[in-house]
Protein backbone atom coordinates (compact mmCIF):
# COMPACT_ATOMS: atom_id res chain seq x y z
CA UNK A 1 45.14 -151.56 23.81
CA UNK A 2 44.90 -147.99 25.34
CA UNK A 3 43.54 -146.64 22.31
CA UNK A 4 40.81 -149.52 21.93
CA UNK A 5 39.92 -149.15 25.82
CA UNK A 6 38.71 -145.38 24.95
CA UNK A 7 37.06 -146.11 22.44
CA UNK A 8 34.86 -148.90 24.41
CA UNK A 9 34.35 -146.20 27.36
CA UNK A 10 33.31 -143.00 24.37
CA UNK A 11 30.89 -145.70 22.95
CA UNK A 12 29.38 -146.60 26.09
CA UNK A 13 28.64 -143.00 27.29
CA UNK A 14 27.31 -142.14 23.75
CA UNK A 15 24.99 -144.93 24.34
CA UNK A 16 23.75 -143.76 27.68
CA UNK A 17 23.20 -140.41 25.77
CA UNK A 18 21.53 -141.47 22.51
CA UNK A 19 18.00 -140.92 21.85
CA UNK A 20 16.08 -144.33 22.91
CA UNK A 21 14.52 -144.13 19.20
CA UNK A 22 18.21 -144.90 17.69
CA UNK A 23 18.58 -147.59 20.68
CA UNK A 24 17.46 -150.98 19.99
CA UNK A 25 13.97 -150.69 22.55
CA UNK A 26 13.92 -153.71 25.72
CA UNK A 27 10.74 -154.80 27.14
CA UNK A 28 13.19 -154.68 29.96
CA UNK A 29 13.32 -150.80 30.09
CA UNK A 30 8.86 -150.52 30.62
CA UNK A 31 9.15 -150.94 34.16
CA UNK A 32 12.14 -148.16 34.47
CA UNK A 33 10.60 -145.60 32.14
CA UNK A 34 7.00 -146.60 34.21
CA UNK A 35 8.67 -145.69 37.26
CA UNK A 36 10.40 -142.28 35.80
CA UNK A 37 7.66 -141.42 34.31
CA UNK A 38 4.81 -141.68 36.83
CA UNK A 39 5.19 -138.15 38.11
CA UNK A 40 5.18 -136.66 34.47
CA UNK A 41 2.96 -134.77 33.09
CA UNK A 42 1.05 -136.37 29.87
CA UNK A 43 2.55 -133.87 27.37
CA UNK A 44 5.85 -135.61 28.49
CA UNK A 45 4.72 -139.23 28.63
CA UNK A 46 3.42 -138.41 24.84
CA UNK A 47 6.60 -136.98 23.77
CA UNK A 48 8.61 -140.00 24.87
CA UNK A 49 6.36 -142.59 23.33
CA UNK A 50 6.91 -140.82 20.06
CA UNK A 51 10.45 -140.49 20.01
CA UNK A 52 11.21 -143.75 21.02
CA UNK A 53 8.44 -145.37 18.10
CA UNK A 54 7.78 -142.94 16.06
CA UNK A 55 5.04 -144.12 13.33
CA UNK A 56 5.03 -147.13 14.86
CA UNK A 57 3.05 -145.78 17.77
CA UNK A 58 -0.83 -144.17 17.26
CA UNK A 59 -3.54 -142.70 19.14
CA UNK A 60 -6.19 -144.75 19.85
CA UNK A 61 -9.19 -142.21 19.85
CA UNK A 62 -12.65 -142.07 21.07
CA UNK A 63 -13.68 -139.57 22.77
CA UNK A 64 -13.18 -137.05 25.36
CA UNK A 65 -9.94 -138.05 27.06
CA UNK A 66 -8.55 -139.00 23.73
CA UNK A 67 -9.19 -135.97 22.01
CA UNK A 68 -6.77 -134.63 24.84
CA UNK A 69 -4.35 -137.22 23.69
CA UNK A 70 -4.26 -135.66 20.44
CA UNK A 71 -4.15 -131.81 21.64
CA UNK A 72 -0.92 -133.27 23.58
CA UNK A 73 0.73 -135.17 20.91
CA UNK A 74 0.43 -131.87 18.56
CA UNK A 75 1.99 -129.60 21.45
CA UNK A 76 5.28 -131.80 20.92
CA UNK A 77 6.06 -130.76 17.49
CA UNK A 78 6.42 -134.29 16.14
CA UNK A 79 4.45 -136.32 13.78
CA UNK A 80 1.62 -138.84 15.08
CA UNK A 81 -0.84 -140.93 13.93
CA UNK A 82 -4.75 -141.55 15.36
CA UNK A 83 -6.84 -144.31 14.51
CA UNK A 84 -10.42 -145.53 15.97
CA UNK A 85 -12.68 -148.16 15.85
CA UNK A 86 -16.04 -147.77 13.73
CA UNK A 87 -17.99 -150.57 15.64
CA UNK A 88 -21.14 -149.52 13.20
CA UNK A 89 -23.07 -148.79 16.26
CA UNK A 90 -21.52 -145.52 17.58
CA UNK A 91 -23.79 -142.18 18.20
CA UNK A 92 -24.05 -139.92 15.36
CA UNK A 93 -23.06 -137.17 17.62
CA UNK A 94 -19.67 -139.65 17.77
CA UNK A 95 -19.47 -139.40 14.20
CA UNK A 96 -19.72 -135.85 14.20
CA UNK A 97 -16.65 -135.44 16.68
CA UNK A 98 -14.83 -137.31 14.26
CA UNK A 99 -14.99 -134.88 11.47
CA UNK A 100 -14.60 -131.90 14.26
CA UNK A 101 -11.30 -133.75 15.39
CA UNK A 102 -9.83 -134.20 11.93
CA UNK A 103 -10.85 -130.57 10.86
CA UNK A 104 -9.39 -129.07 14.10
CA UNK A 105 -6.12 -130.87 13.92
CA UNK A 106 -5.90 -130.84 10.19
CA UNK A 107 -5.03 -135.03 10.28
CA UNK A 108 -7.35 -137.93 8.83
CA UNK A 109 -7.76 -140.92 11.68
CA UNK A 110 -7.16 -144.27 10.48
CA UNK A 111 -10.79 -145.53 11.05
CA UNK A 112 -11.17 -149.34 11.61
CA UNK A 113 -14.00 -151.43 10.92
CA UNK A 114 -15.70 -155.34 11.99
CA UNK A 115 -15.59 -158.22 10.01
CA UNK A 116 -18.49 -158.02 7.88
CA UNK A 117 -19.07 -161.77 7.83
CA UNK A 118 -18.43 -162.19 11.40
CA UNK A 119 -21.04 -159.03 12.71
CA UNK A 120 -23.38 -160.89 9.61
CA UNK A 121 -23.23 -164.38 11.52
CA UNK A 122 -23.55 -163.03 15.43
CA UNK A 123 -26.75 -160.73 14.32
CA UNK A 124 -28.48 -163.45 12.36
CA UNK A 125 -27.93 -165.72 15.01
CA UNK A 126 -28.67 -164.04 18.31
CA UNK A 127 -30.52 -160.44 17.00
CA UNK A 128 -29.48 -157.08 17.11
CA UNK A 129 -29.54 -156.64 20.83
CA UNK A 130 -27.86 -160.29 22.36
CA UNK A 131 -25.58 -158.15 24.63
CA UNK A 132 -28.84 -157.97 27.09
CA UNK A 133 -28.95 -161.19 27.26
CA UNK A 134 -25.81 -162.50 27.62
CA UNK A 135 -23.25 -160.15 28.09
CA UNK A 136 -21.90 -158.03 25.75
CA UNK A 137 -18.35 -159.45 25.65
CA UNK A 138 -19.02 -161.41 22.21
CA UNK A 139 -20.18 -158.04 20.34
CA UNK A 140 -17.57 -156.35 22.05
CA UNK A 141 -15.31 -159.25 20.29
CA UNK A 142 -16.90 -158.92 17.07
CA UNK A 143 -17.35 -155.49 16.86
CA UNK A 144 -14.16 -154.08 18.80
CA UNK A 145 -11.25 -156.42 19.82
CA UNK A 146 -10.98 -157.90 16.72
CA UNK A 147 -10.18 -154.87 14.09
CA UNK A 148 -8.16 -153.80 17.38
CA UNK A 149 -6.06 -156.54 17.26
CA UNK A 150 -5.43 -156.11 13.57
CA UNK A 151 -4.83 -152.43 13.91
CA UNK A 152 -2.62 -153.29 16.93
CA UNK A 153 -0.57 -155.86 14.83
CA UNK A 154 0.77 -153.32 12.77
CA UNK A 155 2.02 -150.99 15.41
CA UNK A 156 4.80 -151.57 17.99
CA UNK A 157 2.96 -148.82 20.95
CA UNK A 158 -0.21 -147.75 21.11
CA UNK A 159 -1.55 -144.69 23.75
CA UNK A 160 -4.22 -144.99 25.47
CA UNK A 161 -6.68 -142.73 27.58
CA UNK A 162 -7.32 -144.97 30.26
CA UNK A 163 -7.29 -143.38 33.60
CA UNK A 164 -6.92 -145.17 36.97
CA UNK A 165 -10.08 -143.72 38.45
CA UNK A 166 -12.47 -145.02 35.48
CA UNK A 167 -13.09 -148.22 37.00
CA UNK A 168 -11.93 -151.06 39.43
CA UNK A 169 -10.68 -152.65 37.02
CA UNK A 170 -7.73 -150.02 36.49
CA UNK A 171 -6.63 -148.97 39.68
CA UNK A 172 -2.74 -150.13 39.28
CA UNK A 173 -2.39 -148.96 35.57
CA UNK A 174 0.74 -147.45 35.30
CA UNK A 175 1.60 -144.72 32.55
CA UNK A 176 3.63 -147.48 30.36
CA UNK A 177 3.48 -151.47 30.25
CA UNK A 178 3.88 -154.31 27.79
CA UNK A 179 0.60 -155.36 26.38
CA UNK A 180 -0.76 -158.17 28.28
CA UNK A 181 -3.29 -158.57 25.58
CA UNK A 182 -2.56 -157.75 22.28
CA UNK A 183 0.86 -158.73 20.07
CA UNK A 184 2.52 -155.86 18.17
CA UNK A 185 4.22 -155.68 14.85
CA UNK A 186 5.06 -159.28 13.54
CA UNK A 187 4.07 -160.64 16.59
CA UNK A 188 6.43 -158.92 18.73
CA UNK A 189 5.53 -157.53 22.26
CA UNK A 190 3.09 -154.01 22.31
CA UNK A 191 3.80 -151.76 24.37
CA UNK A 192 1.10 -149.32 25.93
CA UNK A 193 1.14 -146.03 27.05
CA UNK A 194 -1.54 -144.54 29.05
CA UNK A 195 -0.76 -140.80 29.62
CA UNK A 196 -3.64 -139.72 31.52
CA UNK A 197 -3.24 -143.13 33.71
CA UNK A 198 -3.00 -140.66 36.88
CA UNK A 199 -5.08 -137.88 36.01
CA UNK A 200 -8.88 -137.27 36.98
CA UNK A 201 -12.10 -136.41 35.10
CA UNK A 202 -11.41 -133.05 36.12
CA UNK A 203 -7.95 -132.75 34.90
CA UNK A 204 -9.65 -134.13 31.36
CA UNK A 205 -12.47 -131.54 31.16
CA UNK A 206 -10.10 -128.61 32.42
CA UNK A 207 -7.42 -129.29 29.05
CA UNK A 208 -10.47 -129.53 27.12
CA UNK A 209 -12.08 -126.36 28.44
CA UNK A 210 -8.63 -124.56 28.31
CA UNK A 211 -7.38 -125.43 25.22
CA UNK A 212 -11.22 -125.02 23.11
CA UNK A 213 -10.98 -128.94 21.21
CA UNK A 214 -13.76 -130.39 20.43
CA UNK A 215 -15.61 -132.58 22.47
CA UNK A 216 -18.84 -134.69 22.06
CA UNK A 217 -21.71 -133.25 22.51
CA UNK A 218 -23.66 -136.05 24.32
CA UNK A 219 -21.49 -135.11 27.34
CA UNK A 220 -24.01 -132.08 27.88
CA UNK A 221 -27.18 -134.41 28.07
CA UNK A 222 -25.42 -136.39 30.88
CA UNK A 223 -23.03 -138.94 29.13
CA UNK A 224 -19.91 -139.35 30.32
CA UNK A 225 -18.37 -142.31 29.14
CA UNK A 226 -19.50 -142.72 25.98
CA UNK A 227 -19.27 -146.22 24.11
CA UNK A 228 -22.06 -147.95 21.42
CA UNK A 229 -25.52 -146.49 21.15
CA UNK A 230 -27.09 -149.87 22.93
CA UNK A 231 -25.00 -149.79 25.72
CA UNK A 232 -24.34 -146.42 26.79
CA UNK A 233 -26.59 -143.78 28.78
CA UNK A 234 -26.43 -141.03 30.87
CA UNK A 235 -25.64 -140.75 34.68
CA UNK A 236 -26.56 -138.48 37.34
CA UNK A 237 -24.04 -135.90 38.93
CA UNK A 238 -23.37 -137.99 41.51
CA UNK A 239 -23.13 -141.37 39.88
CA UNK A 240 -19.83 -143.46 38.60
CA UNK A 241 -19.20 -142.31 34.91
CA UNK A 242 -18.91 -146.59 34.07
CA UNK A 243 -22.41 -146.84 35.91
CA UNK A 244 -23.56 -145.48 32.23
CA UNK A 245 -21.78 -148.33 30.38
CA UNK A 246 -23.20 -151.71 30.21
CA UNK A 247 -25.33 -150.98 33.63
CA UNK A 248 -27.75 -154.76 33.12
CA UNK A 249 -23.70 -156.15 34.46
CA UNK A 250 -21.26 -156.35 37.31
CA UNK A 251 -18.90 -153.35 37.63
CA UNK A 252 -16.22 -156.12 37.80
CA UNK A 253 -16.96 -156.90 34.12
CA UNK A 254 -17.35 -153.63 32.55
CA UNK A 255 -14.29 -154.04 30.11
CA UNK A 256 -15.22 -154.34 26.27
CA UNK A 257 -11.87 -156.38 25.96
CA UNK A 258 -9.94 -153.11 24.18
CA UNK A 259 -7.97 -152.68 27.96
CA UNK A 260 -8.66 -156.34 29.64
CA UNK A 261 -5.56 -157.28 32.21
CA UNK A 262 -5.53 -160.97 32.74
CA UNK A 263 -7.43 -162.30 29.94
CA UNK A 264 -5.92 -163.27 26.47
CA UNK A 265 -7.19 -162.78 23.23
CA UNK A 266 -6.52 -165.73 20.37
């Protein structure tokens, strides 16, 4: 009885101890890493994402915050995957930071593309440019969210470059959370990490100028955040960096659906 008391306690401290990759992962632990981690630096926030999914976690990469993301995740020493979204409307300055990023960091991104039939039926219905009209959220749908949420249904985590200052909309994002959107491998919870959730534009453009990555090069004519060629322009110094996304809306709507809080996707 002694012996099999011991035994209990030895396995219960080796538990405590284990890496949380060889630990079966709880929705329950988000809030408690959230709250450990919220001080951390993104390096760290990156590193613990990975080692607790591994290659079921990726980099979801854009532009310049991501491209941080990615000169983190190779400072940790461990493996990690990148993918993006071709929405078939991007910059070609966009597509030329792709092919910088991937040459820099020796990877290939796992690039993503719209339903062909779907982007076929909205554009023959409503034109090219329908988003000026009424709203962009059902391009956004077409052309984003939905090979997002098939990317995102392969993965169990996904990190993010969302930052709390980028918009109203994000102002309580903490640096880990379950998905309120999006379901994860075979329909289980996603969890999201957003590293840079309390960092600034500053912080951003200081790892980028420090460390030499590449960056897009729109973001010397004035762009700042940079989305689809139709809906993205430049802003003056002392403008909003989201006042150059979607600007015909209300600030209150400027999501494209990829980081929406409330609302659920079918």
């Amino acid at each position: 009885m002694i012996k099999t008391a011991r035994r209990v306690v030895f396995k219960t401290l080796c538990d405590q101890f284990k890496p949380c990759h060889l630990r079966a992962f709880s929705t329950n632990d988000v809030p408690i890493i959230a709250k450990q981690l919220d001080a951390a630096d993104p390096q760290t926030i990156i590193k613990k994402a990975l080692e607790t999914f591994g290659s079921d976690c990726a980099i979801s990469f854009s532009g310049a915050e991501d491209v941080v993301l990615i000169e983190h995740a190779s400072k940790t020493g461990l493996p990690f995957r990148v993918f993006s979204l071709d929405t078939g409307r991007l910059h070609p300055q966009t597509y030329k930071l792709f092919d910088d990023v991937e040459n820099h960091y020796k990877i290939r991104i796992e690039y993503m593309f719209p339903d062909s039939a779907e982007v076929e039926q909205l554009v023959r219905k409503k034109g090219m440019f329908s988003f000026y009209e009424d709203g962009h959220k059902e391009c956004c749908g077409v052309r984003k969210v939905g090979p997002l949420k098939r990317q995102l249904g392969t993965l169990k985590a996904w990190i993010t470059g969302v930052r709390k200052d980028q918009s109203e909309t994000r102002v309580a994002l903490p640096v880990v959370q379950v998905d309120e959107v999006f379901k994860g491998k075979d329909g289980g919870p996603l969890i999201k990490w957003n590293p840079l959730s309390n960092q600034t534009s500053s912080d951003v453009w200081k790892t980028i100028t420090d460390s030499g990555v590449p960056f897009n090069s729109l973001h010397q004519d004035g762009f700042i955040s940079i989305g689809c060629q139709p809906c993205t322009r430049p802003v003056l110094p002392t403008q909003h960096e989201r006042l150059g996304r979607w600007w015909w809306e209300d600030a209150s709507k400027k999501e494209c659906g990829l980081h929406a809080k409330a609302e659920k996707i079918a």
